[in-house]
PDB file of N, CA and C in Angstrom:
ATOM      1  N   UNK A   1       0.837  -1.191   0.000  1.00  0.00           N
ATOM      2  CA  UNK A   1       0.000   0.000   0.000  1.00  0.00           C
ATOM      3  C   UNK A   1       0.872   1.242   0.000  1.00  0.00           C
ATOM      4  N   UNK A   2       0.486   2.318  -0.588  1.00  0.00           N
ATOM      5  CA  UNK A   2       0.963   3.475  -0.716  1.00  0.00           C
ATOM      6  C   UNK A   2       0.793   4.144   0.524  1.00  0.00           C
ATOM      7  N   UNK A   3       0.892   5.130   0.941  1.00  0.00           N
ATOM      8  CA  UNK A   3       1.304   6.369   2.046  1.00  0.00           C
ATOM      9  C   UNK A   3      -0.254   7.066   1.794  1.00  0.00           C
ATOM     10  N   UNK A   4      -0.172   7.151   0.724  1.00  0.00           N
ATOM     11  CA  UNK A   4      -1.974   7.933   0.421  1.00  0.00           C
ATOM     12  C   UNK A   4      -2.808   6.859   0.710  1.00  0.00           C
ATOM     13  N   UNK A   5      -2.746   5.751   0.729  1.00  0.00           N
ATOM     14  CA  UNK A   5      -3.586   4.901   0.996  1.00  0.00           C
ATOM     15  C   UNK A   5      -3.973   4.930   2.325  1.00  0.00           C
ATOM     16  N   UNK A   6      -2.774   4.834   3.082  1.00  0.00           N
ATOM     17  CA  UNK A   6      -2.761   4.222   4.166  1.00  0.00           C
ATOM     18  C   UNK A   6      -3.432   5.543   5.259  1.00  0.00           C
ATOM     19  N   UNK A   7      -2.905   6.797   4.754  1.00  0.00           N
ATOM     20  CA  UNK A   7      -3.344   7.600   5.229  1.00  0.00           C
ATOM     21  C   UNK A   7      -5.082   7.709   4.831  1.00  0.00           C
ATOM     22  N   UNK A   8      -5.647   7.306   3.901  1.00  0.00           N
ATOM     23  CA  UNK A   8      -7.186   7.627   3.569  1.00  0.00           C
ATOM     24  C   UNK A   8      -7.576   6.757   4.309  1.00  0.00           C
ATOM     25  N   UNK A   9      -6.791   5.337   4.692  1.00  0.00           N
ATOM     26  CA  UNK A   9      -7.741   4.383   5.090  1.00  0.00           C
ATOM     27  C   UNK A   9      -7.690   4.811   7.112  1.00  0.00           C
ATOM     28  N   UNK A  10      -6.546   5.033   7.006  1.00  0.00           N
ATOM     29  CA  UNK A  10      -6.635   5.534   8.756  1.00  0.00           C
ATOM     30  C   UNK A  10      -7.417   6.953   9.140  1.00  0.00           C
ATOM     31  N   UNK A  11      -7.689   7.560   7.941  1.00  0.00           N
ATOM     32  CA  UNK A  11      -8.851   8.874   8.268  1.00  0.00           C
ATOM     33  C   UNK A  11     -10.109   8.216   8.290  1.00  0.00           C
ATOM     34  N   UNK A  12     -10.112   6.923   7.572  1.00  0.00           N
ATOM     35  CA  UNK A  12     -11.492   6.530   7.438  1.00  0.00           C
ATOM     36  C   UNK A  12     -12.118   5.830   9.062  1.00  0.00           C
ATOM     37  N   UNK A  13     -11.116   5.312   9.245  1.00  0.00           N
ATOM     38  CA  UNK A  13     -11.047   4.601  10.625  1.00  0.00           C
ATOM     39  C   UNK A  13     -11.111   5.325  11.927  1.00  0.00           C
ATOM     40  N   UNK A  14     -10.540   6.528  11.738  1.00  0.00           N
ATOM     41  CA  UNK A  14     -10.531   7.348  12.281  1.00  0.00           C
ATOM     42  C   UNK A  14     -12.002   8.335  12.934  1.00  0.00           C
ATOM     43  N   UNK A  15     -12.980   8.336  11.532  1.00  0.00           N
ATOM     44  CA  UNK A  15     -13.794   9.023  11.424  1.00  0.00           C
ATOM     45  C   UNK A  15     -14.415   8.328  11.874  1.00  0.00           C
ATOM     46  N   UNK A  16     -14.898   7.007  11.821  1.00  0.00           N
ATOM     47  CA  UNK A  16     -15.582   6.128  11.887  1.00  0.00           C
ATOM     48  C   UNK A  16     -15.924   6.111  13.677  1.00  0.00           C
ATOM     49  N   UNK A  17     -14.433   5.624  13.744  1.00  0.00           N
ATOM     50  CA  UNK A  17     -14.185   5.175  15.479  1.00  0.00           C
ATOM     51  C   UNK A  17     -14.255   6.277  16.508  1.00  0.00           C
ATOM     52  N   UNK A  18     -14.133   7.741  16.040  1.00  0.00           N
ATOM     53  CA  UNK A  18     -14.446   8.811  16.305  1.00  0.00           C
ATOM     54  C   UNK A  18     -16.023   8.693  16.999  1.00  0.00           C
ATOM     55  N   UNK A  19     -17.168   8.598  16.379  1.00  0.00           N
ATOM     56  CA  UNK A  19     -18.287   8.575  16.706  1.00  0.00           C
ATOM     57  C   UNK A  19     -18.916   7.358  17.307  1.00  0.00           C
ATOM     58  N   UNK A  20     -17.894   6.318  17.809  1.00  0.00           N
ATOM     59  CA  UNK A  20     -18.777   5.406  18.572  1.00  0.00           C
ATOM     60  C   UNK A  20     -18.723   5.559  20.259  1.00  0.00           C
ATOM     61  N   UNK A  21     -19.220   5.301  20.783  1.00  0.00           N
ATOM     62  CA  UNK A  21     -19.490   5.081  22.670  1.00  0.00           C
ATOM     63  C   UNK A  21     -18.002   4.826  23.058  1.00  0.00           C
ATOM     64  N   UNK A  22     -17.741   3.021  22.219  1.00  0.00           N
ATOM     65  CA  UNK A  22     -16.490   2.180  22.945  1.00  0.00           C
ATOM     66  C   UNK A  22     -15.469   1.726  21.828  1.00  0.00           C
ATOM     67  N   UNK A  23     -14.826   2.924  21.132  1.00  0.00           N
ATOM     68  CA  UNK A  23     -14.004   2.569  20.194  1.00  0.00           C
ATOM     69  C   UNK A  23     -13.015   1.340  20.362  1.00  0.00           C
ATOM     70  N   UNK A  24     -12.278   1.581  21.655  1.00  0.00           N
ATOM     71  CA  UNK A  24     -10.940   0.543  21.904  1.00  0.00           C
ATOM     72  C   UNK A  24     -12.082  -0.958  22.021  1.00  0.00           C
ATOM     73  N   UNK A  25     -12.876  -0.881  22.526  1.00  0.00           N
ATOM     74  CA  UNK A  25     -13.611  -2.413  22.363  1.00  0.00           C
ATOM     75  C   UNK A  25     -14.153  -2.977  21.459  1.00  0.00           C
ATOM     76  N   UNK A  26     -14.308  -1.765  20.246  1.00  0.00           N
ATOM     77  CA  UNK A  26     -15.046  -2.250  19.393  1.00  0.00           C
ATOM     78  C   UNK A  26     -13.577  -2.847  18.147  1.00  0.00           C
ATOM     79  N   UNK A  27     -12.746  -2.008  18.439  1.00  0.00           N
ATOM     80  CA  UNK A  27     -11.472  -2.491  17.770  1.00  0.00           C
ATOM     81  C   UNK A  27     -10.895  -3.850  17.978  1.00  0.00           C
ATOM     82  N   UNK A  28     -10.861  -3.975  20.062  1.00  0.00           N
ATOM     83  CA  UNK A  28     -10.309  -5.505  19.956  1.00  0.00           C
ATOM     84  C   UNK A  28     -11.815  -6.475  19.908  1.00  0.00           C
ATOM     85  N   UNK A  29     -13.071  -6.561  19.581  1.00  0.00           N
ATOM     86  CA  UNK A  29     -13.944  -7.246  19.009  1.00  0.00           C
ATOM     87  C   UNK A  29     -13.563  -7.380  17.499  1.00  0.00           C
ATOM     88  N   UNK A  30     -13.378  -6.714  17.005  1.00  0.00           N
ATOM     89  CA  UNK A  30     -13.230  -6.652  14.769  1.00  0.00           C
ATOM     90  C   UNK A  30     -11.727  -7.584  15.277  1.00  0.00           C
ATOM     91  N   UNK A  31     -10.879  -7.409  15.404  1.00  0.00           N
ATOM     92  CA  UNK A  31      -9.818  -7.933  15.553  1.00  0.00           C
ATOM     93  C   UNK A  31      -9.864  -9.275  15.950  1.00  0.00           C
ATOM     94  N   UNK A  32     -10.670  -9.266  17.268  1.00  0.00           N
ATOM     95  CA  UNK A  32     -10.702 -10.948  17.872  1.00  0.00           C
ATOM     96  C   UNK A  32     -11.738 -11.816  16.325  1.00  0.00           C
ATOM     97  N   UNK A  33     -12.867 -10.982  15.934  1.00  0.00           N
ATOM     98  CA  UNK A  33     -13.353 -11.721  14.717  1.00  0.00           C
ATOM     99  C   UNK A  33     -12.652 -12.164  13.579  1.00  0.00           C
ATOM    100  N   UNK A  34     -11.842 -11.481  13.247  1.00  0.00           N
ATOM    101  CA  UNK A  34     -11.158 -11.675  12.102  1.00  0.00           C
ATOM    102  C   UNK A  34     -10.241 -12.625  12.217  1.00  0.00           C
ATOM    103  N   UNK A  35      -9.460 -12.432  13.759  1.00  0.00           N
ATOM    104  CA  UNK A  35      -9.002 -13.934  13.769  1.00  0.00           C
ATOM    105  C   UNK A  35      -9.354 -15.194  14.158  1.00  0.00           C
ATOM    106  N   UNK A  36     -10.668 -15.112  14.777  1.00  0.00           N
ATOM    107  CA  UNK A  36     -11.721 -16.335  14.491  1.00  0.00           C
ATOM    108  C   UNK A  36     -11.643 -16.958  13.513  1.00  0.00           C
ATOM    109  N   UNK A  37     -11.808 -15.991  12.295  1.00  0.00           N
ATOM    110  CA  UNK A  37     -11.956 -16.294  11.137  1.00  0.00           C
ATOM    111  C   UNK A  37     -10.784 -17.213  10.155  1.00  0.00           C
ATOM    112  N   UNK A  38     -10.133 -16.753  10.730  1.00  0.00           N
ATOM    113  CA  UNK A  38      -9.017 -17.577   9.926  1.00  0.00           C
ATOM    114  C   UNK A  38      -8.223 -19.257  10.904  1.00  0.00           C
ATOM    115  N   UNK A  39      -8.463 -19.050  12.416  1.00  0.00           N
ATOM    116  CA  UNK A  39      -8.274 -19.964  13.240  1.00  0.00           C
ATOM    117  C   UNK A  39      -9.426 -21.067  13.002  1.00  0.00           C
ATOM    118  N   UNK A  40      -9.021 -22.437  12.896  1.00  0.00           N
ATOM    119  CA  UNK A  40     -10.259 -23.280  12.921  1.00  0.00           C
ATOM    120  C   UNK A  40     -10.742 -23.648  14.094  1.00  0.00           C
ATOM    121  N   UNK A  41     -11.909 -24.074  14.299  1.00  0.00           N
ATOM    122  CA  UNK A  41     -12.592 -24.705  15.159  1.00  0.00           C
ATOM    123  C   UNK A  41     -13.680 -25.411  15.334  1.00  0.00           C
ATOM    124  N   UNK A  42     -13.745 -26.426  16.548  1.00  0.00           N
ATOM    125  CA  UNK A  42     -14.747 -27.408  16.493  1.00  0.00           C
ATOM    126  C   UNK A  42     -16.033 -27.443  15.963  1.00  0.00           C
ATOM    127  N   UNK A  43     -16.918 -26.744  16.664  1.00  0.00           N
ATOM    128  CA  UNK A  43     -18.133 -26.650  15.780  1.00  0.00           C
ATOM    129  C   UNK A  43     -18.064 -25.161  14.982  1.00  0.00           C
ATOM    130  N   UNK A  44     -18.538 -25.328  13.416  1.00  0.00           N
ATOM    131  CA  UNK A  44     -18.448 -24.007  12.330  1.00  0.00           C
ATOM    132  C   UNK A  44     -18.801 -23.056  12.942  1.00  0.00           C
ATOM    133  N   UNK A  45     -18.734 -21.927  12.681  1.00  0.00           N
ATOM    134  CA  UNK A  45     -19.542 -20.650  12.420  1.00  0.00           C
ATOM    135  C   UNK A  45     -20.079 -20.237  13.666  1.00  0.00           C
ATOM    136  N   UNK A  46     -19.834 -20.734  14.733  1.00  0.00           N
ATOM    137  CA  UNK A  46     -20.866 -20.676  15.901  1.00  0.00           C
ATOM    138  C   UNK A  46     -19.835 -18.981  16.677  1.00  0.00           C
ATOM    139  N   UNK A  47     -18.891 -19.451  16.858  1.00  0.00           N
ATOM    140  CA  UNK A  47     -18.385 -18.257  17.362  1.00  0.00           C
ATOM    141  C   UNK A  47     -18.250 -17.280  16.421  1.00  0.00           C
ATOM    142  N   UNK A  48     -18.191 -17.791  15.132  1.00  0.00           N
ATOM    143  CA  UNK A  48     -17.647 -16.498  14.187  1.00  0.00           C
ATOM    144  C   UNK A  48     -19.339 -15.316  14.229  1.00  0.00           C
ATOM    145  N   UNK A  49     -20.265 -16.361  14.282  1.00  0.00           N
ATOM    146  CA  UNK A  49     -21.973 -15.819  14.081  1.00  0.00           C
ATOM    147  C   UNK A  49     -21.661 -14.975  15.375  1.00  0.00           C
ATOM    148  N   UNK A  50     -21.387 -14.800  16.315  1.00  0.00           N
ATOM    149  CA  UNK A  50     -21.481 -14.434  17.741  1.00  0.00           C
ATOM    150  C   UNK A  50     -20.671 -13.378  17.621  1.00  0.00           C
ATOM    151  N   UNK A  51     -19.214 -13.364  17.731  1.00  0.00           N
ATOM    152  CA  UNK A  51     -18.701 -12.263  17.697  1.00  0.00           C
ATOM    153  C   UNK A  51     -18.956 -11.647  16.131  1.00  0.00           C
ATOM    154  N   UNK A  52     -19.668 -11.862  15.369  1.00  0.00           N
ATOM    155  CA  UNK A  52     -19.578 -10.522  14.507  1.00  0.00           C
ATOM    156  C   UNK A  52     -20.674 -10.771  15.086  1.00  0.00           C
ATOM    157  N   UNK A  53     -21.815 -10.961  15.935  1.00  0.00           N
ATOM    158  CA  UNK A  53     -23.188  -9.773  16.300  1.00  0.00           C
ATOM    159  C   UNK A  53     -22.738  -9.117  17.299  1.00  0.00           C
ATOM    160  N   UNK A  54     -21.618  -9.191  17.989  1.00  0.00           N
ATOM    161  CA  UNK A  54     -21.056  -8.714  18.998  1.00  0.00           C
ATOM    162  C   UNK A  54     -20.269  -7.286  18.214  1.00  0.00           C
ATOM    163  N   UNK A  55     -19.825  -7.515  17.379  1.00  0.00           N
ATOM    164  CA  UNK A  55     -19.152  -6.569  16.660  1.00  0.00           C
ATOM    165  C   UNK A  55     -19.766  -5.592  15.874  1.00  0.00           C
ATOM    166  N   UNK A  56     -21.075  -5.847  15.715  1.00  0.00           N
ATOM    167  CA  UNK A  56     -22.094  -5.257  14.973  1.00  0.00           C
ATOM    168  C   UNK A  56     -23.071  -4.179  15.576  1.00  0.00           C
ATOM    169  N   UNK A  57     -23.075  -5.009  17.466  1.00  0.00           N
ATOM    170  CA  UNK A  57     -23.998  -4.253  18.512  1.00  0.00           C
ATOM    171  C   UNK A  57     -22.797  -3.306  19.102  1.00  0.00           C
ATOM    172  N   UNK A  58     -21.472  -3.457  18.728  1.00  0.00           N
ATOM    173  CA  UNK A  58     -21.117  -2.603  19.481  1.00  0.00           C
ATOM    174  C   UNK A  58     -20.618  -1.103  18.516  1.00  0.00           C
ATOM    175  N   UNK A  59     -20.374  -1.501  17.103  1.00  0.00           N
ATOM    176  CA  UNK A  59     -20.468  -0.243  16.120  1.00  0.00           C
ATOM    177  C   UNK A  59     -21.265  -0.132  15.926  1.00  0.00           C
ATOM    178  N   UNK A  60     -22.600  -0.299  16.456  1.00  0.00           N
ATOM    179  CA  UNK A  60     -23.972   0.711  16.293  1.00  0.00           C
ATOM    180  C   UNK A  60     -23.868   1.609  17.233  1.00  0.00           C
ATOM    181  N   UNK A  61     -23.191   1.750  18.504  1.00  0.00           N
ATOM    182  CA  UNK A  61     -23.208   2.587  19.425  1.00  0.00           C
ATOM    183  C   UNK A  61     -22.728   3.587  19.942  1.00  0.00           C
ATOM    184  N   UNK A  62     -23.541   4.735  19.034  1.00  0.00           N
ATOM    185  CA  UNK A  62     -22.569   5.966  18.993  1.00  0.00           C
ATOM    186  C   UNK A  62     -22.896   6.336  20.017  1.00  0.00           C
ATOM    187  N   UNK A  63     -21.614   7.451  20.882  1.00  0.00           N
ATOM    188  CA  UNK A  63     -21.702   8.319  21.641  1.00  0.00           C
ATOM    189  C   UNK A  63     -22.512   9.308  21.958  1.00  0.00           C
ATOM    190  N   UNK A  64     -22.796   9.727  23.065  1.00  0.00           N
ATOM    191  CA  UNK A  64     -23.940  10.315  23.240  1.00  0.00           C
ATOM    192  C   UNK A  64     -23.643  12.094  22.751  1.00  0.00           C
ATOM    193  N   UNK A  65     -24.585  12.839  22.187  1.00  0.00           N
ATOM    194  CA  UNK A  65     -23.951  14.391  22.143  1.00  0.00           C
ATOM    195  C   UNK A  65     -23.815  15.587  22.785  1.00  0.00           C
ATOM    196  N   UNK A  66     -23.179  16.191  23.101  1.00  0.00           N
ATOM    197  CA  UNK A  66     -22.804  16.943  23.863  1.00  0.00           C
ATOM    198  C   UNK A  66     -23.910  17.547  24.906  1.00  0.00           C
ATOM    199  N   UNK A  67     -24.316  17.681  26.308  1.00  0.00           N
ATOM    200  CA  UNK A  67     -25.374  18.152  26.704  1.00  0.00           C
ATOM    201  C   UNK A  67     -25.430  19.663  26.916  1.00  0.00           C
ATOM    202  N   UNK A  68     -26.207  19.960  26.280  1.00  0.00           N
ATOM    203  CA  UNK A  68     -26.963  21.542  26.332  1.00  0.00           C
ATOM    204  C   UNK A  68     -27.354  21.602  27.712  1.00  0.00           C
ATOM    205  N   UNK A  69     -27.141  23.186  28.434  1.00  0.00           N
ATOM    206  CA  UNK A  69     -27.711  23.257  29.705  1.00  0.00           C
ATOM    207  C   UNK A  69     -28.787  23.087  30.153  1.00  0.00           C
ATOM    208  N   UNK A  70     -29.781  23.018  30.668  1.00  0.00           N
ATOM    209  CA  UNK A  70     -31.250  22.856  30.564  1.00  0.00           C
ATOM    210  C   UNK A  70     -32.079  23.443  31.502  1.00  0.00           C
ATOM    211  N   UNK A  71     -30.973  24.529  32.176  1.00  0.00           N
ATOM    212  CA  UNK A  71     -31.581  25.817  33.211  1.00  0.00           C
ATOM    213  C   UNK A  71     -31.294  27.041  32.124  1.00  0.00           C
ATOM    214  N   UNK A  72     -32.030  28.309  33.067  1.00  0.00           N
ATOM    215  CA  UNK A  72     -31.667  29.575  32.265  1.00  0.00           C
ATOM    216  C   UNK A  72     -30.276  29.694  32.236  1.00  0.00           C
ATOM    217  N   UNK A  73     -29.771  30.548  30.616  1.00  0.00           N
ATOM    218  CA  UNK A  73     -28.569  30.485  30.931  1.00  0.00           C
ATOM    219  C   UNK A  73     -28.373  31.889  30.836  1.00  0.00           C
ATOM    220  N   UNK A  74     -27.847  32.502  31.348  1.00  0.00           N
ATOM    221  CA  UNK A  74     -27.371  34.129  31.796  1.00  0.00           C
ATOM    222  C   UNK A  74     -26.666  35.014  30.674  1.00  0.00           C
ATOM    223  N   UNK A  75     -27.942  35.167  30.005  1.00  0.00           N
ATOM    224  CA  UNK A  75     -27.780  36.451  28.890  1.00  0.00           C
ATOM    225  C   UNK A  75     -28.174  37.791  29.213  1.00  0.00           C
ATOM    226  N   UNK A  76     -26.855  38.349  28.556  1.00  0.00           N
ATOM    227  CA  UNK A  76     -27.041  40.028  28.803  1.00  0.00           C
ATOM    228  C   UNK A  76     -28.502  40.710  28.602  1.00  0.00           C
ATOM    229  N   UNK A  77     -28.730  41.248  28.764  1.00  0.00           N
ATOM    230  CA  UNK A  77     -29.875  41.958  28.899  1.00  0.00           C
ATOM    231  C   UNK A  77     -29.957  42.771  27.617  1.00  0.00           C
ATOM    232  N   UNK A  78     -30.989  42.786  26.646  1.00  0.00           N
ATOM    233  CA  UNK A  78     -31.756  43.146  25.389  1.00  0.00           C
ATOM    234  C   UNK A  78     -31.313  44.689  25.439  1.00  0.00           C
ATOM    235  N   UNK A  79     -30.746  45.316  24.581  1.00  0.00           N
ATOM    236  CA  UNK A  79     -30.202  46.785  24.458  1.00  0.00           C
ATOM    237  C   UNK A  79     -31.329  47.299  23.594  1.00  0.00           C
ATOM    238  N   UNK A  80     -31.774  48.464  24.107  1.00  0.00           N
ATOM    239  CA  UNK A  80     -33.064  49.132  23.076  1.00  0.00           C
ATOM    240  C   UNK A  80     -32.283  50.177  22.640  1.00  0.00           C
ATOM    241  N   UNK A  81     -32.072  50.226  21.232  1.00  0.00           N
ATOM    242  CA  UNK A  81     -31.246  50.976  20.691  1.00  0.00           C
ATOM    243  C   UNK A  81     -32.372  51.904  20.108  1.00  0.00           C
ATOM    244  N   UNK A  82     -33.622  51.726  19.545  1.00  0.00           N
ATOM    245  CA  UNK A  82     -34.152  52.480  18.890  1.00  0.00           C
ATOM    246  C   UNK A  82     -34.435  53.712  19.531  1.00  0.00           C
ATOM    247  N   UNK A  83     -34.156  54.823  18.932  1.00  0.00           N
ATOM    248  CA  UNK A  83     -34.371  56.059  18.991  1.00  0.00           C
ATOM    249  C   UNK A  83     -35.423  56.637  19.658  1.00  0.00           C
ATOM    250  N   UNK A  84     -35.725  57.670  20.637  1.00  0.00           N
ATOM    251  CA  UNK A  84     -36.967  57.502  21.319  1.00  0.00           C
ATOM    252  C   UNK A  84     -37.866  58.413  20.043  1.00  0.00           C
ATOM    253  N   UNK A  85     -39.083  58.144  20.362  1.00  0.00           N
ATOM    254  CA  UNK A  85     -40.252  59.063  19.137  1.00  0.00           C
ATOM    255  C   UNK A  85     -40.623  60.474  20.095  1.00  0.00           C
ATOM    256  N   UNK A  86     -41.184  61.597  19.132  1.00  0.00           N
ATOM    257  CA  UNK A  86     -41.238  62.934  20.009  1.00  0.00           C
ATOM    258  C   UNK A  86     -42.144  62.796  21.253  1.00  0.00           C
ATOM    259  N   UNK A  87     -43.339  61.601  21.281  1.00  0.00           N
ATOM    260  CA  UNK A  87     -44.547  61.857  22.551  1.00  0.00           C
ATOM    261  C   UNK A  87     -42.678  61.497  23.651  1.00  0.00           C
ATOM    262  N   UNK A  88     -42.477  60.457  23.330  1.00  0.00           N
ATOM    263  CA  UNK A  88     -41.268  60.093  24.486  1.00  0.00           C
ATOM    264  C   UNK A  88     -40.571  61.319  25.320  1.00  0.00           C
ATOM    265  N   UNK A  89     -39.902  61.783  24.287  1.00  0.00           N
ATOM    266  CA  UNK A  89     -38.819  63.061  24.903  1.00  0.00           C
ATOM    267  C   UNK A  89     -39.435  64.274  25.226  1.00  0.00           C
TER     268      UNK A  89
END
């Protein structure tokens, strides 16, 4: 792989893993799957079916967004700039 590659593919990963809850877990889950995948074992598919729904429930779970205050929040006070009319002055 090229340098541009590697760099698009780690922005992609980046962006990605950016917006979930539990990035580092969801990384060593994809990781532990993949080498499921290539390790054999006794009965088929049974763990591989498992950890990728495991891997699936846990990159659905984005982070929550930032919380807005939800009391008054302490704004300056409204400036009446307009000009007074003649009944005024």
């Amino acid at each position: 792989m090229s340098t541009e590659s590697k760099s698009l593919l780690t922005q992609l990963v980046d962006r990605i893993a950016g917006r979930l809850k539990f990035p580092q877990l969801f990384a060593f889950t994809a990781t532990l799957f993949l080498l499921d995948l290539v390790i054999p074992d006794l009965i088929p598919f049974v763990d591989e079916i498992l950890l990728g729904l495991a891997t699936l429930l846990l990159g659905s779970m984005k982070a929550n967004p930032p919380q807005q205050p939800v009391g008054p929040v302490n704004k300056p006070p409204i400036k009446d700039v307009t000009p007074p009319t003649q009944e005024e002055s």
